[in-house]
Protein backbone atom coordinates (compact mmCIF):
# COMPACT_ATOMS: atom_id res chain seq x y z
CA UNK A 1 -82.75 -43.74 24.21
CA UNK A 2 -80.44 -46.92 25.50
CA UNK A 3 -82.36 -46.64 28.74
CA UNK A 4 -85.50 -46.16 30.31
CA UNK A 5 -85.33 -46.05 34.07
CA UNK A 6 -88.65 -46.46 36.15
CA UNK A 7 -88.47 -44.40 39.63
CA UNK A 8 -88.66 -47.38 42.10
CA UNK A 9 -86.34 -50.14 40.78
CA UNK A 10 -84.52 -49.16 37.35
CA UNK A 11 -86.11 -51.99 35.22
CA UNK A 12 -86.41 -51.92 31.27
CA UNK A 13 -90.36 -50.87 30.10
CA UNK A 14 -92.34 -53.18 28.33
CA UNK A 15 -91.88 -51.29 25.15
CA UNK A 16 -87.99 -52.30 24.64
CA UNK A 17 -87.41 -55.17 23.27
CA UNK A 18 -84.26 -57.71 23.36
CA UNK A 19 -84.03 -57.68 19.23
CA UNK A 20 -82.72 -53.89 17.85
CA UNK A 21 -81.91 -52.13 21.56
CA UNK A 22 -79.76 -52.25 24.34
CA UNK A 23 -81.10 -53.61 27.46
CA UNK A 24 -80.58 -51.58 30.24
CA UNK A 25 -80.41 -54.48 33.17
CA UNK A 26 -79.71 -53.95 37.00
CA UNK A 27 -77.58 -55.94 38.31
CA UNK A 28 -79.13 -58.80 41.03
CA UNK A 29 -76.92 -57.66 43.68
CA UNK A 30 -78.86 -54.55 43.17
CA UNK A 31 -82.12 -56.37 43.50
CA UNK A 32 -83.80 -56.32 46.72
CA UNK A 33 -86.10 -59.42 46.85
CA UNK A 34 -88.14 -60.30 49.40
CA UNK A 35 -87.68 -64.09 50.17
CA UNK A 36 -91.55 -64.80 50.68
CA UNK A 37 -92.77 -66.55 47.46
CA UNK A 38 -95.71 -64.71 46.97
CA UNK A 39 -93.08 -61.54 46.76
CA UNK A 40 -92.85 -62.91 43.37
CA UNK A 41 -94.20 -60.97 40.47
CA UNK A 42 -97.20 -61.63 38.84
CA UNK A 43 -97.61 -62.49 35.00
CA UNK A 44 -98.83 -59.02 34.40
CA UNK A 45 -95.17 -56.95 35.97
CA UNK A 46 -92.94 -55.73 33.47
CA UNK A 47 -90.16 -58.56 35.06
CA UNK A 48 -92.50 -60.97 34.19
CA UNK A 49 -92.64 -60.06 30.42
CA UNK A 50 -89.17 -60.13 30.54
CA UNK A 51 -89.21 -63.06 31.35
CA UNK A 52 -91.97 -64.45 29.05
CA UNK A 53 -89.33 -62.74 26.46
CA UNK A 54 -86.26 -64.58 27.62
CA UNK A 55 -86.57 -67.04 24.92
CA UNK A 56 -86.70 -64.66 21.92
CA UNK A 57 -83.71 -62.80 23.06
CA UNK A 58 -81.83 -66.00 22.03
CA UNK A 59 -77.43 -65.58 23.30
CA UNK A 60 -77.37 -61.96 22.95
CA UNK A 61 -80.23 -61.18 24.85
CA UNK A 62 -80.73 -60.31 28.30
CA UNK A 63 -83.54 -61.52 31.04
CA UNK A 64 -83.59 -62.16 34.58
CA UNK A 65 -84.71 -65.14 36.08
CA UNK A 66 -85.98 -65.90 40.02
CA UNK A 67 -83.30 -67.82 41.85
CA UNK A 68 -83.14 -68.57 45.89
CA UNK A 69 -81.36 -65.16 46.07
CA UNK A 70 -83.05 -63.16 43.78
CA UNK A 71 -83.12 -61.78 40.14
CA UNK A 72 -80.38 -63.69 38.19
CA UNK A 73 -79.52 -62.74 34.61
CA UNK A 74 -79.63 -65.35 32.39
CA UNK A 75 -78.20 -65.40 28.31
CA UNK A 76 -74.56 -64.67 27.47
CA UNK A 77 -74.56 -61.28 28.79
CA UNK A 78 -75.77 -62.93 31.97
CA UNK A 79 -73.06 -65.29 32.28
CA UNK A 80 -70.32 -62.48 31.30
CA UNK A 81 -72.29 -60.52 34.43
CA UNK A 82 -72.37 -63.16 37.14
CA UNK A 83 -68.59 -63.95 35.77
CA UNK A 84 -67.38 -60.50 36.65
CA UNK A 85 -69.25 -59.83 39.75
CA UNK A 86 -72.17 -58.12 38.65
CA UNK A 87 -70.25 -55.18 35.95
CA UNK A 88 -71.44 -55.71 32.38
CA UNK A 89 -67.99 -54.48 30.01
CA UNK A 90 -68.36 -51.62 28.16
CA UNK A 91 -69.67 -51.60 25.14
CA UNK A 92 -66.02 -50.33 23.18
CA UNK A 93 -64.17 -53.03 24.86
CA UNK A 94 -62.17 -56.01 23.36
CA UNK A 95 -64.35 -58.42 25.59
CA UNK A 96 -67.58 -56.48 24.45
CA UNK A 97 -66.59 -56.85 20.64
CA UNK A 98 -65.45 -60.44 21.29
CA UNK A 99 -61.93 -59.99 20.47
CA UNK A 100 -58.91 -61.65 21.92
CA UNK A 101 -55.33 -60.28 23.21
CA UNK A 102 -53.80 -62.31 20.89
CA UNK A 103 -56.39 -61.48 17.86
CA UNK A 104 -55.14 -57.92 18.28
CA UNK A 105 -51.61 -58.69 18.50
CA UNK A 106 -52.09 -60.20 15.30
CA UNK A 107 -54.18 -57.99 13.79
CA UNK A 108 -51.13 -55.08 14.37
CA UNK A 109 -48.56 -56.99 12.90
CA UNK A 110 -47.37 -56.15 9.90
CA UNK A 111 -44.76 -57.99 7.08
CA UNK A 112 -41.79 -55.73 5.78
CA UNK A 113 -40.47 -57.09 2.03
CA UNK A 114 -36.79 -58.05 2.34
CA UNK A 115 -35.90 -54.93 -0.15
CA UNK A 116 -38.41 -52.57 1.72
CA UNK A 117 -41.44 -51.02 0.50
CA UNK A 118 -42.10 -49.99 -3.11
CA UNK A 119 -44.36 -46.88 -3.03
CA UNK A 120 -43.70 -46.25 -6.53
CA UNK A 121 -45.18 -50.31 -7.74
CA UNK A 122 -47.72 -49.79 -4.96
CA UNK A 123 -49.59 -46.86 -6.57
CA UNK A 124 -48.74 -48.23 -10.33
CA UNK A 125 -46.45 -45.01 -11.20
CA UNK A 126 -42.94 -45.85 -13.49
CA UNK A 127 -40.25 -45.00 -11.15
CA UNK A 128 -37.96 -41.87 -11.55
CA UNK A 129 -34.63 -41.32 -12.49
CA UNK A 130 -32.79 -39.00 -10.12
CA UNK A 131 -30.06 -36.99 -11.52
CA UNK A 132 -27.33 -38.49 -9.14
CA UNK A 133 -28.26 -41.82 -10.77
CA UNK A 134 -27.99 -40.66 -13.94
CA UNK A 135 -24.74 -38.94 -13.59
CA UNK A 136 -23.56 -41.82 -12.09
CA UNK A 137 -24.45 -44.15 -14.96
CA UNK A 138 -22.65 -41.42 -17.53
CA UNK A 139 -19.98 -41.60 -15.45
CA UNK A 140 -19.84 -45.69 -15.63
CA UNK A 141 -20.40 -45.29 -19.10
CA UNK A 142 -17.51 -43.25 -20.19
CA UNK A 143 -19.86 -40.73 -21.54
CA UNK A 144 -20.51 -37.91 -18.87
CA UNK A 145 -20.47 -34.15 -20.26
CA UNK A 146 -18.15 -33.42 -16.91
CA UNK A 147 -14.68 -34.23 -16.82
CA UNK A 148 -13.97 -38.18 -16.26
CA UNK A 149 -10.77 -38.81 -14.49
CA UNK A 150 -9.25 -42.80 -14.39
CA UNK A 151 -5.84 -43.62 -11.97
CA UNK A 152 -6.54 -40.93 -9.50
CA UNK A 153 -4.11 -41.40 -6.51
CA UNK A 154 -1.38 -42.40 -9.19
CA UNK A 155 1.37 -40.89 -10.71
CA UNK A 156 -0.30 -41.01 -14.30
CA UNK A 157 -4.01 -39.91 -13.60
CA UNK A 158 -5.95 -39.69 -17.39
CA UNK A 159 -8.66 -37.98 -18.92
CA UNK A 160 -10.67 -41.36 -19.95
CA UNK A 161 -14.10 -40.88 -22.63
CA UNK A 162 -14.87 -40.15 -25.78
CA UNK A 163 -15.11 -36.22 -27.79
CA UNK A 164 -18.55 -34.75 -26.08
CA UNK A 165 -19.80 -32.25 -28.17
CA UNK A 166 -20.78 -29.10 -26.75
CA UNK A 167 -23.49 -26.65 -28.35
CA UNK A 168 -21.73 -23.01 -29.15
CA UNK A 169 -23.15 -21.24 -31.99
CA UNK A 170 -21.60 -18.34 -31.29
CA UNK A 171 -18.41 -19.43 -30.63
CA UNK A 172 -18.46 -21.62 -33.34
CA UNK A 173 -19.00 -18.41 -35.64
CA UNK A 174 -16.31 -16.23 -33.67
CA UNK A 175 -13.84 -19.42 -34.88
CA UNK A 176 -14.56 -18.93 -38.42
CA UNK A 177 -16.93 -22.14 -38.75
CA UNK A 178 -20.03 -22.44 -40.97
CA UNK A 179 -22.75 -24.43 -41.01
CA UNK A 180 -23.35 -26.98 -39.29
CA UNK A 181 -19.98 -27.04 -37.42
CA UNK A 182 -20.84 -23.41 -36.51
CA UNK A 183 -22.90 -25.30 -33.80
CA UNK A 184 -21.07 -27.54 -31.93
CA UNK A 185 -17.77 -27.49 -31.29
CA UNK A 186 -15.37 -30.95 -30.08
CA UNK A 187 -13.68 -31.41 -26.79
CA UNK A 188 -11.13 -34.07 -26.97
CA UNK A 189 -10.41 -35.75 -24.16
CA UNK A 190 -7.17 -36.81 -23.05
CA UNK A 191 -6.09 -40.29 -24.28
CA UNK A 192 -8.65 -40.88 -26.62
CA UNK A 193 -7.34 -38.94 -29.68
CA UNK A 194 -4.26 -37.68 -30.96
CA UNK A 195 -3.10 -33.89 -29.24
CA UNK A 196 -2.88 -31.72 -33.16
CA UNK A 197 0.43 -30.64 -33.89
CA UNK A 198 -0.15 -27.11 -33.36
CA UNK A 199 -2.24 -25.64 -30.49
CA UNK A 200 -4.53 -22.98 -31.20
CA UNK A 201 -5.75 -20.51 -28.64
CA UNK A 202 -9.01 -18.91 -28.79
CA UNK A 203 -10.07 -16.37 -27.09
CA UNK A 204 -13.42 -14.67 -27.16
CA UNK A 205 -12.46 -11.53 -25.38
CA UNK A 206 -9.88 -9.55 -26.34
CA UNK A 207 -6.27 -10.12 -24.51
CA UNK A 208 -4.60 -6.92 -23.20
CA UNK A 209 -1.42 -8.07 -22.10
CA UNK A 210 0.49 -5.37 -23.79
CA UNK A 211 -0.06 -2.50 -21.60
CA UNK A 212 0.43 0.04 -24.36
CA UNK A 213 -2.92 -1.73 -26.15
CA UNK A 214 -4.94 -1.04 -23.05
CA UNK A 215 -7.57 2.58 -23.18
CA UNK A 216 -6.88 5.19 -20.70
CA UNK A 217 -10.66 4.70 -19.95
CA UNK A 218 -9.78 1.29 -19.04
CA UNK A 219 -6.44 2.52 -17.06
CA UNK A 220 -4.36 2.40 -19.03
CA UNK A 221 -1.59 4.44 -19.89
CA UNK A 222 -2.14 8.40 -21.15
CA UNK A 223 -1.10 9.35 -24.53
CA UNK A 224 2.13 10.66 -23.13
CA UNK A 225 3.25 7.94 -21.32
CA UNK A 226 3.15 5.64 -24.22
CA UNK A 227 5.38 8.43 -26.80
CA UNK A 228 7.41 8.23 -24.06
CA UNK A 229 7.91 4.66 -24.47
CA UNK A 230 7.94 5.09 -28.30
CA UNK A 231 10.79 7.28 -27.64
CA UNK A 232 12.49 4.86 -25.51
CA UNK A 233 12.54 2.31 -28.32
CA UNK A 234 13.88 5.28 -30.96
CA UNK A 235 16.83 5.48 -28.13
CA UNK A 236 17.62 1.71 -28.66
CA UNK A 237 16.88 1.58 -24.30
CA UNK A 238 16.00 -2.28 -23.23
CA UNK A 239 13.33 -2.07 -20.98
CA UNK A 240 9.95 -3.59 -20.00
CA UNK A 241 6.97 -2.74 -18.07
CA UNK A 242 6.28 -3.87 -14.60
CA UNK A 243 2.90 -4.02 -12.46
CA UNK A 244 2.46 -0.10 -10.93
CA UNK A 245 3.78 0.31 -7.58
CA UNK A 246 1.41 2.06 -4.77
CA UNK A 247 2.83 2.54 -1.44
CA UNK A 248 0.31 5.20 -0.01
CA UNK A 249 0.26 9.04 -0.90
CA UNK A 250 3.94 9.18 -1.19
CA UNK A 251 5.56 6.35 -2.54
CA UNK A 252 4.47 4.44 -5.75
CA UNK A 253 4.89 4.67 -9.84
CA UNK A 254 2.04 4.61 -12.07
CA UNK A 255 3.49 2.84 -14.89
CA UNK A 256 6.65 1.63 -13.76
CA UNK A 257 9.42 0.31 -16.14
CA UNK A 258 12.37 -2.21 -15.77
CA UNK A 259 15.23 -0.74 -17.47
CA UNK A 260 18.46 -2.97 -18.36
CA UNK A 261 20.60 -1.79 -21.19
CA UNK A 262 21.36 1.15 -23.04
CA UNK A 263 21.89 2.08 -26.89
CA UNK A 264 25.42 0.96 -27.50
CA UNK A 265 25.02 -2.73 -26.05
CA UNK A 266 25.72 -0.87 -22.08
CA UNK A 267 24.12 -2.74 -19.69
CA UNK A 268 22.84 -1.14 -16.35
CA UNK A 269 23.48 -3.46 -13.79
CA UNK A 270 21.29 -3.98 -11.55
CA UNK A 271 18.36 -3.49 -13.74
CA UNK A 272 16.56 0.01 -12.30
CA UNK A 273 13.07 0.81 -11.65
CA UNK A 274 12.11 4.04 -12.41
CA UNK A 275 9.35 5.81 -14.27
CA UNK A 276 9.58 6.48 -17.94
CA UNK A 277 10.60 10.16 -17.97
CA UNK A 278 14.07 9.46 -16.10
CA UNK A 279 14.58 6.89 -17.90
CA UNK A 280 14.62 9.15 -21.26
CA UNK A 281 16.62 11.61 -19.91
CA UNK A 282 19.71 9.48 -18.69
CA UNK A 283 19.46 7.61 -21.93
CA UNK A 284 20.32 10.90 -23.97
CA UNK A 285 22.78 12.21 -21.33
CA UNK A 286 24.49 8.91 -22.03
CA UNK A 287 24.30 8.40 -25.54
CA UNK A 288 25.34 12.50 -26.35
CA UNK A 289 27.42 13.43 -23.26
CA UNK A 290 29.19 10.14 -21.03
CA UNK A 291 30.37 7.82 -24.62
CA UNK A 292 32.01 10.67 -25.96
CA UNK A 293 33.74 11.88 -23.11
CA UNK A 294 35.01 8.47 -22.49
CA UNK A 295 36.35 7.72 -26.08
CA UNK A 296 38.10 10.94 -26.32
CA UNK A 297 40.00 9.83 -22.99
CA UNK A 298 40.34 6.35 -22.84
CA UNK A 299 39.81 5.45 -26.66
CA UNK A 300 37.24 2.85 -25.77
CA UNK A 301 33.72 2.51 -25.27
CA UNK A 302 31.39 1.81 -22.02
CA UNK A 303 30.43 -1.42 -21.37
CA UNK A 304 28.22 -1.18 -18.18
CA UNK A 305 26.88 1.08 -15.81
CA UNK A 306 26.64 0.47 -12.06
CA UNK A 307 23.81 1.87 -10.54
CA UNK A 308 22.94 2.36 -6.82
CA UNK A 309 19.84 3.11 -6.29
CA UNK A 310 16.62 3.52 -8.33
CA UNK A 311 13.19 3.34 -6.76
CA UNK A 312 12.99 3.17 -3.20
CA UNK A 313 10.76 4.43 -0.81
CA UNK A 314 12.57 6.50 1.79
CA UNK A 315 12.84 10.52 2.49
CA UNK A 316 15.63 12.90 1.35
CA UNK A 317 19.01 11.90 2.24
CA UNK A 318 17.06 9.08 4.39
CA UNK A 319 16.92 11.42 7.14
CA UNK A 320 13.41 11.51 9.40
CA UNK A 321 11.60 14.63 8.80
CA UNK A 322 12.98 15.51 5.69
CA UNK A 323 10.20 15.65 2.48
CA UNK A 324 10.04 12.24 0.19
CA UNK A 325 12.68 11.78 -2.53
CA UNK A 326 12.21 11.48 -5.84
CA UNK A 327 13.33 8.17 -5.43
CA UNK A 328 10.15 6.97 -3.53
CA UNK A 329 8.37 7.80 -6.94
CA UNK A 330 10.92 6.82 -9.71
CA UNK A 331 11.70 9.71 -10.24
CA UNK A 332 15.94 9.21 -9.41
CA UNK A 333 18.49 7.24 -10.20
CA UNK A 334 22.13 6.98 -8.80
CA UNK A 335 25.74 6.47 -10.52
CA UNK A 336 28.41 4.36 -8.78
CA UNK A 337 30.72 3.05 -11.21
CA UNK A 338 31.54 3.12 -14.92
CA UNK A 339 33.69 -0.39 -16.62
CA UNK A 340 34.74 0.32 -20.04
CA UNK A 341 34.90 -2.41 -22.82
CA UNK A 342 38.07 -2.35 -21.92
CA UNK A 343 37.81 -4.09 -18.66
CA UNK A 344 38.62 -0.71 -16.67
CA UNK A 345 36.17 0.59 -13.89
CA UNK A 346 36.40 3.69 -12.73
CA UNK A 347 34.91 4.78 -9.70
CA UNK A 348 32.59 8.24 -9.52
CA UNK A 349 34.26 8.85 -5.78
CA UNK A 350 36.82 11.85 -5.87
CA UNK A 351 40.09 11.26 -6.99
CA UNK A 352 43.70 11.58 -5.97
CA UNK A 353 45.55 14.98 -7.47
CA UNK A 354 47.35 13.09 -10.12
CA UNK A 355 44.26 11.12 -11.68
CA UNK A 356 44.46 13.23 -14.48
CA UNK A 357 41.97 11.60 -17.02
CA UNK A 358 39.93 10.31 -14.34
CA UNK A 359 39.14 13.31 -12.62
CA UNK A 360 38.30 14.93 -16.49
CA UNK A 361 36.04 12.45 -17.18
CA UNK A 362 33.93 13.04 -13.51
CA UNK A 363 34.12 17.07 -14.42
CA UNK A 364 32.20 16.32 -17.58
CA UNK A 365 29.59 14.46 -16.07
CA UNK A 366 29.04 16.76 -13.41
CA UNK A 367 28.98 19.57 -15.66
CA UNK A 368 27.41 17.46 -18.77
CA UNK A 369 24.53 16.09 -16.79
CA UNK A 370 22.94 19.46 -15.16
CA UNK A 371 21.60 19.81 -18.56
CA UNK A 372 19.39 16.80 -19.07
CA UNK A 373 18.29 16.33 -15.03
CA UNK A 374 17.11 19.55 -12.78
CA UNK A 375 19.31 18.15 -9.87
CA UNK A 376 22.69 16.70 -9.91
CA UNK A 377 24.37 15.63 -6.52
CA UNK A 378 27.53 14.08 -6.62
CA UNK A 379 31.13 13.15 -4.73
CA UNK A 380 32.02 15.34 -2.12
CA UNK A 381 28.61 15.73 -0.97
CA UNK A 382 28.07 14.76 2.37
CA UNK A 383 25.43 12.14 1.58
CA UNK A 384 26.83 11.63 -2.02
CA UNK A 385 30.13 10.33 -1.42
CA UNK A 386 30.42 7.47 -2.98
CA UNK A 387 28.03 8.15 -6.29
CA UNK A 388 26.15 10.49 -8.91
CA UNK A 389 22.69 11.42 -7.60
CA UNK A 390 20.46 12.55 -10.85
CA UNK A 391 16.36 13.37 -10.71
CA UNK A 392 13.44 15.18 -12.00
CA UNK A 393 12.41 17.05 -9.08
CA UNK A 394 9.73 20.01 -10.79
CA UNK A 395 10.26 23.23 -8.58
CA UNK A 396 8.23 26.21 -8.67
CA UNK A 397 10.69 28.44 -9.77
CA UNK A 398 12.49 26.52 -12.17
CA UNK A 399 15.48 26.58 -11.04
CA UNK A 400 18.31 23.06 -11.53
CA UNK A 401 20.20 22.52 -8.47
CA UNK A 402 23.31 20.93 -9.77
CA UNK A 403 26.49 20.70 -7.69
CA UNK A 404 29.55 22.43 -9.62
């Protein structure tokens, strides 16, 4: 209890006392006195022990004293009253606690080190490497595992550092070492030893860049497709494969092929692209049918063959509406010109009535060739004019639609 109130004039009890409690004291402009003397209180009122006790509450203790206008309070917290007009501070304040403005400013002030706080010194742990910092100081080092690059923005940038070794049992054994160099392998670095004089490759999964090595599981070719291509090599045909060809549902070859000479040294010029099988078939029709027919009427060899068209994607006659040519698959190929080793060309467009051996030779092709392909279009045609149109085309009835 900080206060015990009586019900006519709020005055401490004789029971509190000025040493271990908080005086409750009324202010003297509270105080109504009466200004006859014998208003005064007698030794035996509680004001009066109060004030026989003034001089045991020593500075911190509180008392009033008579004075002309009434109840004074006397002490320290009697002067800090009477100083503020009669309101005692409260008992949290700064002026209660007997602190200063400027005690507190100092008291809140606080030193920062010139190189900032060390939490890690501060709680007596070692401080921790980061692993930026420690990258950073392989790096300086010449020693870093990652690649360590000196003169960048000049024209001879280097590989600077020395051989890291780099743990790969496995590879080590798929390399054919034992031991202990079955477990670490050497990286040299650029500049810092000598390049060997042969370069080996390694490679830990197999390399299919021969198409004929890949597995039809895997896409690659079918078992015909690559006797076809055995075949092709039998023939003596220069040729190589080239990345399939998809154009949508109608135009595209599976396993496209480059072709650009014959048996015999003839060269096909352009080189065509076409698919294996029509390949095959003008390759015999030249070897057995064209060479012979032009040695027996020009005594010479061929020395190239002009073609005009190979794969393309287009429709029949490249007419809207009509189906899609067996060009658009590689499955055509058209003649323009033959030159002979003898420097002659002779062109597949129909000939005046006196070009006797000319004319012979372009009857024997026509006639020659409708046994190898299962169409043969040539001059005179309306949309064949100017060249020999051979192709695969598979019809239902089996029928070879060859132009006599």
């Amino acid at each position: 209890m900080l206060a015990a109130c009586t019900a006519g004039g709020l005055v401490p009890p004789d029971e509190i006392d000025g040493q271990n409690t908080v005086n409750a004291i009324t202010p003297a402009a509270q105080v109504q006195m009466s200004n006859d003397a014998s208003a005064y209180p007698s030794a035996g009122t509680p004001v009066a022990s109060a004030r026989r006790n003034a001089g045991s509450l020593g500075t911190s203790g509180l008392a009033e004293m008579p004075s002309d206008d009434g109840m004074q309070p006397i002490g320290n917290a009697g002067a800090q009253a009477s100083a503020g007009g009669g309101q005692l501070p409260r008992i949290d304040s700064d002026e209660a606690l007997g602190r200063t403005q400027q005690a507190s400013m100092d008291a809140g002030s606080l030193e920062i080190p010139e190189n900032g706080v060390n939490m890690d010194a501060a709680l007596g742990v070692e401080p921790v490497q980061g692993l930026a910092q420690a990258q950073a100081e392989e790096i300086a080092e010449g020693n870093a595992t990652a690649v360590t690059v000196d003169g960048i923005g000049t024209d001879n940038p280097q590989q600077v550092g020395e051989p890291v070794s780099v743990p790969m049992p496995e590879a080590g054994e798929e390399m054919g070492l034992s031991g202990e160099d079955a477990g670490r392998i050497v990286v040299p670095r650029k500049g810092s030893m000598a390049a060997p004089a042969q370069e080996q490759q390694v490679a830990f999964l197999p390399r299919l860049s021969n198409p004929m090595s890949v597995p039809e599981t895997m896409g690659g070719m079918s078992a015909s497709e690559k006797s076809c291509r055995q075949r092709l090599q039998r023939l003596g045909v220069q040729f190589r494969d080239v990345p399939p060809i998809s154009k949508g549902r109608s135009c595209g070859i599976d396993h496209p092929i480059e072709v650009s000479g014959l048996s015999g040294g003839i060269q096909i010029k352009p080189a065509a692209t076409v698919n294996c099988q029509i390949t095959e078939a003008f390759a015999q029709w030249v070897r057995n049918e064209l060479v012979p027919a032009a040695r027996m009427r020009y005594l010479s060899g061929i020395k190239s063959i002009h073609q005009m068209s190979s794969y393309s994607c287009r429709t029949m006659n490249s007419q809207p509406g009509n189906p899609m040519s067996e060009h658009a698959r590689g499955n055509a190929i058209d003649l323009g010109s033959i030159t002979l080793k003898t420097g002659k060309e002779i062109d597949v467009r129909k000939k005046s009535f006196f070009a006797f051996r000319e004319k012979g030779l372009l009857k024997a092709v026509r006639s020659d060739s409708c046994k190898y392909f299962n169409t043969v279009l040539g001059p005179g045609d309306r949309y064949h004019g100017d060249h020999f149109h051979f192709d695969l085309r598979s019809r239902k009835s089996g029928r070879r639609h060859c132009s006599l």
